[in-house]
Protein backbone atom coordinates (compact mmCIF):
# COMPACT_ATOMS: atom_id res chain seq x y z
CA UNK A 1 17.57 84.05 97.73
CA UNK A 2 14.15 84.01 96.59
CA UNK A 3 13.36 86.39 93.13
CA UNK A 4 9.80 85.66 93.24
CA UNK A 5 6.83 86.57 95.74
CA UNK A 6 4.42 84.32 95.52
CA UNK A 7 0.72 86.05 96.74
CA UNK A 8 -0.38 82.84 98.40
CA UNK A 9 -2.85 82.47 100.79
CA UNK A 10 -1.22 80.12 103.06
CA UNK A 11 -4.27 79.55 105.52
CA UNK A 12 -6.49 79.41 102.78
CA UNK A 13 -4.52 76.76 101.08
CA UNK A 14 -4.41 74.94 104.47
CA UNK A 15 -8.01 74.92 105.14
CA UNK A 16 -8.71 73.24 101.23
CA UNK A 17 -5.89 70.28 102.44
CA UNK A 18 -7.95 70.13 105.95
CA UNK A 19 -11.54 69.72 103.81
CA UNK A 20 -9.97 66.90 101.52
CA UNK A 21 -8.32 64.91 104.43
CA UNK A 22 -11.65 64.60 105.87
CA UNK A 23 -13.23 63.48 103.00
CA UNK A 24 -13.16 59.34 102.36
CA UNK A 25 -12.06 58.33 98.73
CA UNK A 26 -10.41 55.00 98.48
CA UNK A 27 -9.00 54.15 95.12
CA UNK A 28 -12.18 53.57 93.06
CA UNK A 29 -14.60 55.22 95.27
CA UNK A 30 -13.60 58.83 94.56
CA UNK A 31 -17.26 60.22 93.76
CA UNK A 32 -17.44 61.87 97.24
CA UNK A 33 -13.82 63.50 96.96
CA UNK A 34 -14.30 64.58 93.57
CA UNK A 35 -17.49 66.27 94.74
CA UNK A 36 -15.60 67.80 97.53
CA UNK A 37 -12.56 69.41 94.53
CA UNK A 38 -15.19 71.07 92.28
CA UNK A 39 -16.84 72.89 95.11
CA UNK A 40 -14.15 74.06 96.40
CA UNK A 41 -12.98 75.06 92.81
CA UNK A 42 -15.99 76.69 92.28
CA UNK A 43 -16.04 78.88 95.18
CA UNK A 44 -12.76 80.17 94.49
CA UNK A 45 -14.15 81.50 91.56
CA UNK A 46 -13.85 78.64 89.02
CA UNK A 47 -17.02 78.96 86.42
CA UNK A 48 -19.13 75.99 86.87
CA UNK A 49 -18.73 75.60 82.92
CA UNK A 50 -14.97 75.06 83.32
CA UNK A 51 -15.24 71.96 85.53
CA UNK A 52 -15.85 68.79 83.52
CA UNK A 53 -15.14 64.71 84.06
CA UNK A 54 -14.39 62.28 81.60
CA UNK A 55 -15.14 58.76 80.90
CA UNK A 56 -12.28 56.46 81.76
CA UNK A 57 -14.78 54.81 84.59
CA UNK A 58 -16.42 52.99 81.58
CA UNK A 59 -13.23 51.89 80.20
CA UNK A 60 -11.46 50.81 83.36
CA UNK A 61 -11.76 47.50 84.47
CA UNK A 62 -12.27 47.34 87.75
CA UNK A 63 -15.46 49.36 89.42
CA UNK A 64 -15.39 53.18 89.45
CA UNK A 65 -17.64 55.64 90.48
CA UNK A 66 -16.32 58.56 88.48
CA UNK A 67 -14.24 59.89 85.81
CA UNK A 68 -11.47 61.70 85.94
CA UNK A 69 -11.96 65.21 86.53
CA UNK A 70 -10.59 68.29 84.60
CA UNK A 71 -10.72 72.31 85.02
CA UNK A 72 -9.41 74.12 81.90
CA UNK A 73 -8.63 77.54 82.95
CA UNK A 74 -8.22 80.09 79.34
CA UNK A 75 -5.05 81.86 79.73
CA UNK A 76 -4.51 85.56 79.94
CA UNK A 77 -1.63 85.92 78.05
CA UNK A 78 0.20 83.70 75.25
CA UNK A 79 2.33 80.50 76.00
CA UNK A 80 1.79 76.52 75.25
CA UNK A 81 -0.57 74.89 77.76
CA UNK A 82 0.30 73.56 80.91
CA UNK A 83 -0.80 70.29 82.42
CA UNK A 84 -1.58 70.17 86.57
CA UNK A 85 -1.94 66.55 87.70
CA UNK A 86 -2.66 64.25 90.58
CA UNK A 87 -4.50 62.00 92.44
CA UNK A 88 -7.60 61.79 93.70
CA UNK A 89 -7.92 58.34 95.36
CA UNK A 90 -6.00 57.27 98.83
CA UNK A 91 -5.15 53.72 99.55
CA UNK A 92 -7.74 51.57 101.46
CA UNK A 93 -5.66 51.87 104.81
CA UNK A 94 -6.70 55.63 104.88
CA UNK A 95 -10.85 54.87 105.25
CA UNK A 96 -12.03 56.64 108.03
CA UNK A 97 -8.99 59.29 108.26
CA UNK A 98 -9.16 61.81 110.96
CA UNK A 99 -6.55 64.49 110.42
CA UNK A 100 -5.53 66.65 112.88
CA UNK A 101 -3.42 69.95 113.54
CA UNK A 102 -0.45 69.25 115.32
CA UNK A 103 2.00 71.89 115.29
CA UNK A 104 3.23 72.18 111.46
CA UNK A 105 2.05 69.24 111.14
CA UNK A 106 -1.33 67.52 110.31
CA UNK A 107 -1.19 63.87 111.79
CA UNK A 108 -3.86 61.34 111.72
CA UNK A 109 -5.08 59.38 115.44
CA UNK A 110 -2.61 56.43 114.48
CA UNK A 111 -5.12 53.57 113.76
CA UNK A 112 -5.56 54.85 109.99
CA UNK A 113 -3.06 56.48 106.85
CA UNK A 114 -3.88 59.87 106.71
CA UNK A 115 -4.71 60.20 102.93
CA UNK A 116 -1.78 62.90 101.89
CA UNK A 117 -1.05 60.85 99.31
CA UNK A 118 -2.90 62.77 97.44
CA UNK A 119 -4.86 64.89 99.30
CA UNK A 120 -2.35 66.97 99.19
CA UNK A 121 -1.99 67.44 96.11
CA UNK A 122 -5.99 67.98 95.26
CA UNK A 123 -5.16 71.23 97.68
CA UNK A 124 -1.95 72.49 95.85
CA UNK A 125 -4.20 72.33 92.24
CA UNK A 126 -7.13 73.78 94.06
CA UNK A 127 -5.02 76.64 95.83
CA UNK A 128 -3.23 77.57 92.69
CA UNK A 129 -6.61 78.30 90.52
CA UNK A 130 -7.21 80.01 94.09
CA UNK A 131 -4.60 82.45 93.79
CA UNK A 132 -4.25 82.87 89.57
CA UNK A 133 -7.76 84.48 89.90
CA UNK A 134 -7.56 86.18 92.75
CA UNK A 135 -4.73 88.23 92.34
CA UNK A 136 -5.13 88.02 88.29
CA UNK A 137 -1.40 86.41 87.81
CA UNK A 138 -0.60 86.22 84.49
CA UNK A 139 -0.78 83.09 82.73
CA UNK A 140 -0.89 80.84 79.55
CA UNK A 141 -3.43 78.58 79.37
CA UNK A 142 -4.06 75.50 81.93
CA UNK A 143 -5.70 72.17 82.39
CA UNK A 144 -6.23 70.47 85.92
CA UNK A 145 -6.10 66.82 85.82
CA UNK A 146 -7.57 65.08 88.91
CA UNK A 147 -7.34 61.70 88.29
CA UNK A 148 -9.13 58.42 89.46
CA UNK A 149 -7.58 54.55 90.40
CA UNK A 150 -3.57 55.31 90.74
CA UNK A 151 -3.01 53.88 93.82
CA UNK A 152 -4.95 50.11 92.41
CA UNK A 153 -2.81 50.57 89.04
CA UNK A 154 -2.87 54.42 87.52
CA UNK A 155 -6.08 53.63 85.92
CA UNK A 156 -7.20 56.87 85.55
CA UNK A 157 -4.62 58.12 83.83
CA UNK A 158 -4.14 55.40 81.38
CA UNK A 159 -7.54 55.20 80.03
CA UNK A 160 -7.88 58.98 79.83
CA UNK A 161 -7.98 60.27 75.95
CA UNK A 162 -5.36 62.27 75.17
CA UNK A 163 -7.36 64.96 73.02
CA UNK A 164 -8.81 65.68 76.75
CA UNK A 165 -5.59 67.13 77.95
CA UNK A 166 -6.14 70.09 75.02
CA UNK A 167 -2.73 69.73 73.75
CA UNK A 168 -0.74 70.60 76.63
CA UNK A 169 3.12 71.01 76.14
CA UNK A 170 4.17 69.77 79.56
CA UNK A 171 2.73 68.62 83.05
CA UNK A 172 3.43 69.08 86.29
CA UNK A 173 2.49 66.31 88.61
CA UNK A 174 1.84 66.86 92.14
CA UNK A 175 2.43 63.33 93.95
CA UNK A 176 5.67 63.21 96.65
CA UNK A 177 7.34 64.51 99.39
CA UNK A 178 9.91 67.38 98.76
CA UNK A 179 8.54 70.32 96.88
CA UNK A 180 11.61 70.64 94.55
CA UNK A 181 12.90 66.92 94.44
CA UNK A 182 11.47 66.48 91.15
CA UNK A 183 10.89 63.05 90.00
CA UNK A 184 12.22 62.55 85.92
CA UNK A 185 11.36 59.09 85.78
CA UNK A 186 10.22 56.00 86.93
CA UNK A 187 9.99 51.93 86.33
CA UNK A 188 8.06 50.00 84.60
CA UNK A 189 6.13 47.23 85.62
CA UNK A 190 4.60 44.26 84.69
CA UNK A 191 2.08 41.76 86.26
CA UNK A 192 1.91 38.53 85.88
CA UNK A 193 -0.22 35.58 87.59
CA UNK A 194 -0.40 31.91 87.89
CA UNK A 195 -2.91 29.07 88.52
CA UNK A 196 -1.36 25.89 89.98
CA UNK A 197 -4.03 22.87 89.64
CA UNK A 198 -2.96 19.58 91.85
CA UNK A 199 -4.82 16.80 92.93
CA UNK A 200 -6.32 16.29 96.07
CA UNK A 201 -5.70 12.39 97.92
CA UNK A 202 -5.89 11.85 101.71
CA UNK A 203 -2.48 13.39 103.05
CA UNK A 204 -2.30 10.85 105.76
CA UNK A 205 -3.70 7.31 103.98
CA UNK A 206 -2.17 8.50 100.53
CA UNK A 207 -0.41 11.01 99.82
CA UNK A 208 1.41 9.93 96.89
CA UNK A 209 -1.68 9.91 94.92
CA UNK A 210 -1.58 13.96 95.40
CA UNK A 211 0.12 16.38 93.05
CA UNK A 212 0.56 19.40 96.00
CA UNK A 213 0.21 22.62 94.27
CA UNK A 214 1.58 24.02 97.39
CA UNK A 215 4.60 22.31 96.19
CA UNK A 216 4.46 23.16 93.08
CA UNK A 217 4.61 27.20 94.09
CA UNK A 218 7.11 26.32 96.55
CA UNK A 219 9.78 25.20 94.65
CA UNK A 220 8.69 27.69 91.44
CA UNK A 221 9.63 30.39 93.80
CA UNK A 222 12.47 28.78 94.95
CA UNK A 223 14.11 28.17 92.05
CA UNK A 224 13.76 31.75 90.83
CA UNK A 225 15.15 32.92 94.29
CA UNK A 226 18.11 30.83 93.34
CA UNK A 227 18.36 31.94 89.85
CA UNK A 228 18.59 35.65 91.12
CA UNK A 229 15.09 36.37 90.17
CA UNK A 230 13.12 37.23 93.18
CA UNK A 231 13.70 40.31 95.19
CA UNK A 232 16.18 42.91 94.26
CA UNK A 233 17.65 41.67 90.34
CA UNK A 234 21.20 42.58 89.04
CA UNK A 235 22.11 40.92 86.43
CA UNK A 236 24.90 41.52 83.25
CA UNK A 237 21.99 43.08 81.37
CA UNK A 238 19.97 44.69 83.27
CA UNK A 239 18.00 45.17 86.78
CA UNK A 240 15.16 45.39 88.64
CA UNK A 241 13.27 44.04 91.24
CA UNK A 242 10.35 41.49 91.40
CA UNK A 243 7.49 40.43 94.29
CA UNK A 244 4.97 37.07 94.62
CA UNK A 245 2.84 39.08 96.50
CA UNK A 246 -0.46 37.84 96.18
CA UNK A 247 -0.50 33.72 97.21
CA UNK A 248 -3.93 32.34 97.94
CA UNK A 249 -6.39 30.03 97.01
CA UNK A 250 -9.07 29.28 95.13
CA UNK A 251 -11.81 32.42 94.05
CA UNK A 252 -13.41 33.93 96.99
CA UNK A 253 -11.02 31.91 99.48
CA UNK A 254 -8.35 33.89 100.76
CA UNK A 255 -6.17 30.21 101.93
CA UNK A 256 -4.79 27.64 99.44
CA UNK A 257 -5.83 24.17 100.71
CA UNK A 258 -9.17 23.29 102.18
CA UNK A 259 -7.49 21.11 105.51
CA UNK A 260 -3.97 19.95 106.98
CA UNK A 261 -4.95 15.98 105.83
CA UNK A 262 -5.68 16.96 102.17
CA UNK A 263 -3.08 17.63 99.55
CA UNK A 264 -3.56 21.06 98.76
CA UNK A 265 -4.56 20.73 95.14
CA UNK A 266 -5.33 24.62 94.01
CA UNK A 267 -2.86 27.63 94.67
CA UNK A 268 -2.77 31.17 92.58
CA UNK A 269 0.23 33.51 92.49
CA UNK A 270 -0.06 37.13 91.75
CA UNK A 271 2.81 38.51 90.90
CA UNK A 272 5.49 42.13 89.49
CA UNK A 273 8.28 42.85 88.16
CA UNK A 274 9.73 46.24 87.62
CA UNK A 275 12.46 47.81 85.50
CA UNK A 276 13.60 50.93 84.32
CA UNK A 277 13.44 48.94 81.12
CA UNK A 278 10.19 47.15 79.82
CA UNK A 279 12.37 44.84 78.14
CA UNK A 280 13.90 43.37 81.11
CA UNK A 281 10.55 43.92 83.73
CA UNK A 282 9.50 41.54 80.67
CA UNK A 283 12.76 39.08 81.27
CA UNK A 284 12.20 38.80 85.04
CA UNK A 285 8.80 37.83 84.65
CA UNK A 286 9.28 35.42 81.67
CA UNK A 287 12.54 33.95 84.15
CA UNK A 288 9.37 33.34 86.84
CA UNK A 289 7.31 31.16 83.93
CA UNK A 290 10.42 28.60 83.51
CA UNK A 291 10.56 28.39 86.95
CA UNK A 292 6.97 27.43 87.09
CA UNK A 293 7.72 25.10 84.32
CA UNK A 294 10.30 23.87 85.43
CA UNK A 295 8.55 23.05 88.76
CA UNK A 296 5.63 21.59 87.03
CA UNK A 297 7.82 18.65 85.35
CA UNK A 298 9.47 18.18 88.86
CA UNK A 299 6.19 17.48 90.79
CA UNK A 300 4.44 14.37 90.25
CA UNK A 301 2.52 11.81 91.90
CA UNK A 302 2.69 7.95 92.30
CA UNK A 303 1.41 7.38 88.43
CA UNK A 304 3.89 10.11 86.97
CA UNK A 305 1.20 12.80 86.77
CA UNK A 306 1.61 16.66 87.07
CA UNK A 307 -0.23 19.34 87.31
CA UNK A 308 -1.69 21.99 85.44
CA UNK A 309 0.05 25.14 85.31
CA UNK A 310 -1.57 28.27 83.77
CA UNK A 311 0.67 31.13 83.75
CA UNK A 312 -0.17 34.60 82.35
CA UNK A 313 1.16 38.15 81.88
CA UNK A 314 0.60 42.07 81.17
CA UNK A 315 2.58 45.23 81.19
CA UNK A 316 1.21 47.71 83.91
CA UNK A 317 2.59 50.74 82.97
CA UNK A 318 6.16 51.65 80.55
CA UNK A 319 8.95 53.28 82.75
CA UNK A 320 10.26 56.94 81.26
CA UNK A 321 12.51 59.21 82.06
CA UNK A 322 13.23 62.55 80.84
CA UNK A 323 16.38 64.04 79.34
CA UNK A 324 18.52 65.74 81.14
CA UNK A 325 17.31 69.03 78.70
CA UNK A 326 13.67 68.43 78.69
CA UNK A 327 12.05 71.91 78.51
CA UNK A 328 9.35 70.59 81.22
CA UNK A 329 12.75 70.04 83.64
CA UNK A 330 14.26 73.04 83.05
CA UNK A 331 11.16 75.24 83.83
CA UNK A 332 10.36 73.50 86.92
CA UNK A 333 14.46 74.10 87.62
CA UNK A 334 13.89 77.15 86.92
CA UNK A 335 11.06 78.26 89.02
CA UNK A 336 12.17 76.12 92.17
CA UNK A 337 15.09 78.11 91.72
CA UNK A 338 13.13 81.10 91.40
CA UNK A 339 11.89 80.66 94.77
CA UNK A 340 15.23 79.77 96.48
CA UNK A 341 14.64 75.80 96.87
CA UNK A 342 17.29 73.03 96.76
CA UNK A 343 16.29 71.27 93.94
CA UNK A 344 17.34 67.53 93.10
CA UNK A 345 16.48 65.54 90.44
CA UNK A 346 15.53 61.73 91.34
CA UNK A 347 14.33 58.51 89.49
CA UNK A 348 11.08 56.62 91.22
CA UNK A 349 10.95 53.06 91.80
CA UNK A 350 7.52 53.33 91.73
CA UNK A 351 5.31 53.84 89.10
CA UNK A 352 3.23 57.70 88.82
CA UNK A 353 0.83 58.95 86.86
CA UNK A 354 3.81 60.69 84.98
CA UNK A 355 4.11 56.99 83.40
CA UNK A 356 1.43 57.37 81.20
CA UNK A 357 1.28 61.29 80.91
CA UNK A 358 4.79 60.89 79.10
CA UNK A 359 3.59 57.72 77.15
CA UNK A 360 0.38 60.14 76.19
CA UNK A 361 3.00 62.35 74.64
CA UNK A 362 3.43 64.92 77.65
CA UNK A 363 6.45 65.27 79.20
CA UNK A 364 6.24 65.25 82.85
CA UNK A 365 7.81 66.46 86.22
CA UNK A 366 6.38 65.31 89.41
CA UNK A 367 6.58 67.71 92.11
CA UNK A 368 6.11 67.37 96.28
CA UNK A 369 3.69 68.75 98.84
CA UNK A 370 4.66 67.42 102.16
CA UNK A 371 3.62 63.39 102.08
CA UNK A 372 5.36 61.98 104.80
CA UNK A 373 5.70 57.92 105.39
CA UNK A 374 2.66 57.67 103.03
CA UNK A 375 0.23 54.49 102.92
CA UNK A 376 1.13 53.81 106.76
CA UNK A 377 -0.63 54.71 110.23
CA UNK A 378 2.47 56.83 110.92
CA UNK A 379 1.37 59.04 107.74
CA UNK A 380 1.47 62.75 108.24
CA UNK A 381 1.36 65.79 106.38
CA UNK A 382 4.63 68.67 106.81
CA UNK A 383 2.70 71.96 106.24
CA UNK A 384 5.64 74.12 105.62
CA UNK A 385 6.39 71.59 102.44
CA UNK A 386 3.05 72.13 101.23
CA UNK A 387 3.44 75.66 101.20
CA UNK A 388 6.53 75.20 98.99
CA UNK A 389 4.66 72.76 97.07
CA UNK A 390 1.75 75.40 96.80
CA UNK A 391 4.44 78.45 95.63
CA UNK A 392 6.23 76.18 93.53
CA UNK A 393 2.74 75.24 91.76
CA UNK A 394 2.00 79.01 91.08
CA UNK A 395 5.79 80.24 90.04
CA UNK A 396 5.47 77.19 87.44
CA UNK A 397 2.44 78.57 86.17
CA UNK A 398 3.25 81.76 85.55
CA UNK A 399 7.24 81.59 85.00
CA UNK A 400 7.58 82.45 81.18
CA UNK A 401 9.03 80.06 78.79
């Protein structure tokens, strides 16, 4: 049963998630979206003053349009700040997005995603500064975080500066499916990439005077697969999960090889690995460099020749997860509870902005708002979840410590 009665304006809330849906802001072309927010925040009373972006588009390093954008709202009574997060950005499969009403359900026309990853959430932060100043709910003191570049690598929240976030105490991140399955951790991942140089010889007149990169990445992959390295990891000390998922060719050429009768002498590998410990992401991926080593001294030609292997590596993000009594955790139990939801607690397998909130020194929860089989064509939006996610938003807001 619920104990708290939530004034939300559930049409209203509806109509911001409508606006954003329609709006087109692939990862790293959010300037249009971001536009869209802070009108919308300022006509549901938000001072103009209060809305502000940072810099992290001149720090990340891939092209950006804009910063990340932020809303501090002063609070009206005392308590430590509280952190609002998510996403601007969509994946690319959501360009050209028409949402549609369907029921309780907003649906796209099936040849695009639908973008509520994280449209949604842009309405949720958007329809709880809505209702705190409409209906004057009592508060402590908030920042709004809409962030740039997480679905291309949580850039946005990476770069941002830490003395931007005012010295919030915790965060609630608005990025999944179930309003009160909150999310208390998540892997870690890192990258890692490889340039195979061969030698190219006549594959039909000669082909012993080759060194195949092809080859090379063939049997590099192969012996990890055999070592228990690729896919799904479980080993004595620890696990995880790895992916080749980028295999192509040379820079602007999306094939390795140039024809069937030459020996393909260029190949690059882009690569993950992911752990709920850095330590071992970092073992999977250094167990993929001996395999490329190892497949390097294997591959030769006629004259006992091999090629060049260049093999690099970065962390992505540092996996987290919060203790079992976190203070951020038990609010947001608290206030799902509050409102009569089932809550669970899960751990992600992917990474979240809450990666680098918590490594910036805020604790986070993440929070859902309805995303249904997100970054597909079969992507919809459950409108009676983003209600909860709405309510839950407010009653987190205003719960006291």
């Amino acid at each position: 049963m619920s104990s708290m009665n939530i004034p939300l304006d559930v049409k209203a809330a509806e109509d911001h998630l409508m606006r954003f849906l329609a709006v087109e802001g692939v990862t790293g072309e959010e300037a249009a979206i971001a536009a869209a927010v802070s009108d919308e925040l300022k006509k549901v009373g938000v001072p103009a003053a209060a809305i502000r972006f940072d810099t992290v588009h001149e720090r990340i390093p891939l092209p950006t349009q804009t910063g990340n954008l932020l809303v501090d709202l002063p609070g009206t009574r005392k308590g430590p700040r509280l952190l609002f997060a998510t996403h601007l950005d969509t994946v690319p499969l959501c360009a050209g997005a028409k949402p549609r009403r369907e029921g309780n359900l907003i649906v796209g026309d099936g040849t695009t995603a639908l973008g509520g990853d994280n449209r949604t959430g842009c309405a949720v932060l958007v329809s709880l500064a809505e209702t705190l100043l409409k209906h004057k709910l009592p508060h402590p003191p908030i920042t709004l975080l809409f962030t740039v570049r997480e679905e291309s690598g949580l850039h946005g929240a990476r770069e941002l500066k830490p003395a931007d976030l005012g010295g919030a105490a915790m965060c609630f991140n608005v990025d999944g499916k179930l309003a009160a399955e909150l999310i208390i951790g998540a892997v870690g991942q890192e990258n890692w990439e490889v340039e195979i140089k061969g030698k190219a010889a006549h594959a039909g007149v000669a082909p012993e005077k080759g060194i195949s990169a092809t080859l090379v990445a063939s049997v590099a992959l192969t012996e990890a697969h055999r070592g228990g390295w690729f896919g799904k990891v479980v080993k004595p000390d620890g696990h995880g999960t790895s992916n080749p998922g980028i295999f192509g060719g040379k820079a602007g050429k999306t094939a390795a090889g140039d024809a069937t009768n030459v020996v393909t002498d260029y190949v690059y590998i882009k690569g993950e690995a992911r752990s709920p410990e850095a330590a071992f992401a970092a073992r999977i991926t250094e167990a993929y460099r001996e395999a490329f080593q190892k497949a390097q001294a294997e591959i030769k030609d006629a004259g006992g020749a091999t090629a060049e292997v260049k093999f690099s590596h970065k962390p992505s993000y540092p996996p987290f997860k919060l203790a079992d009594d976190a203070p951020v955790l038990k609010h947001a139990q608290r206030a799902a509870e509050a409102l009569g939801l089932p809550v669970t607690t899960v751990f992600s397998n992917g990474g979240l902005d809450a990666n680098w909130f918590d490594k910036h020194g805020v604790p986070t929860v993440t929070i859902g708002a309805g995303q249904y089989e997100i970054h597909t064509i079969k992507e919809y939006v459950d409108l009676a979840e983003f209600a909860n996610g709405c309510q839950l938003a407010v009653a987190l807001a205003t719960l006291e410590s």
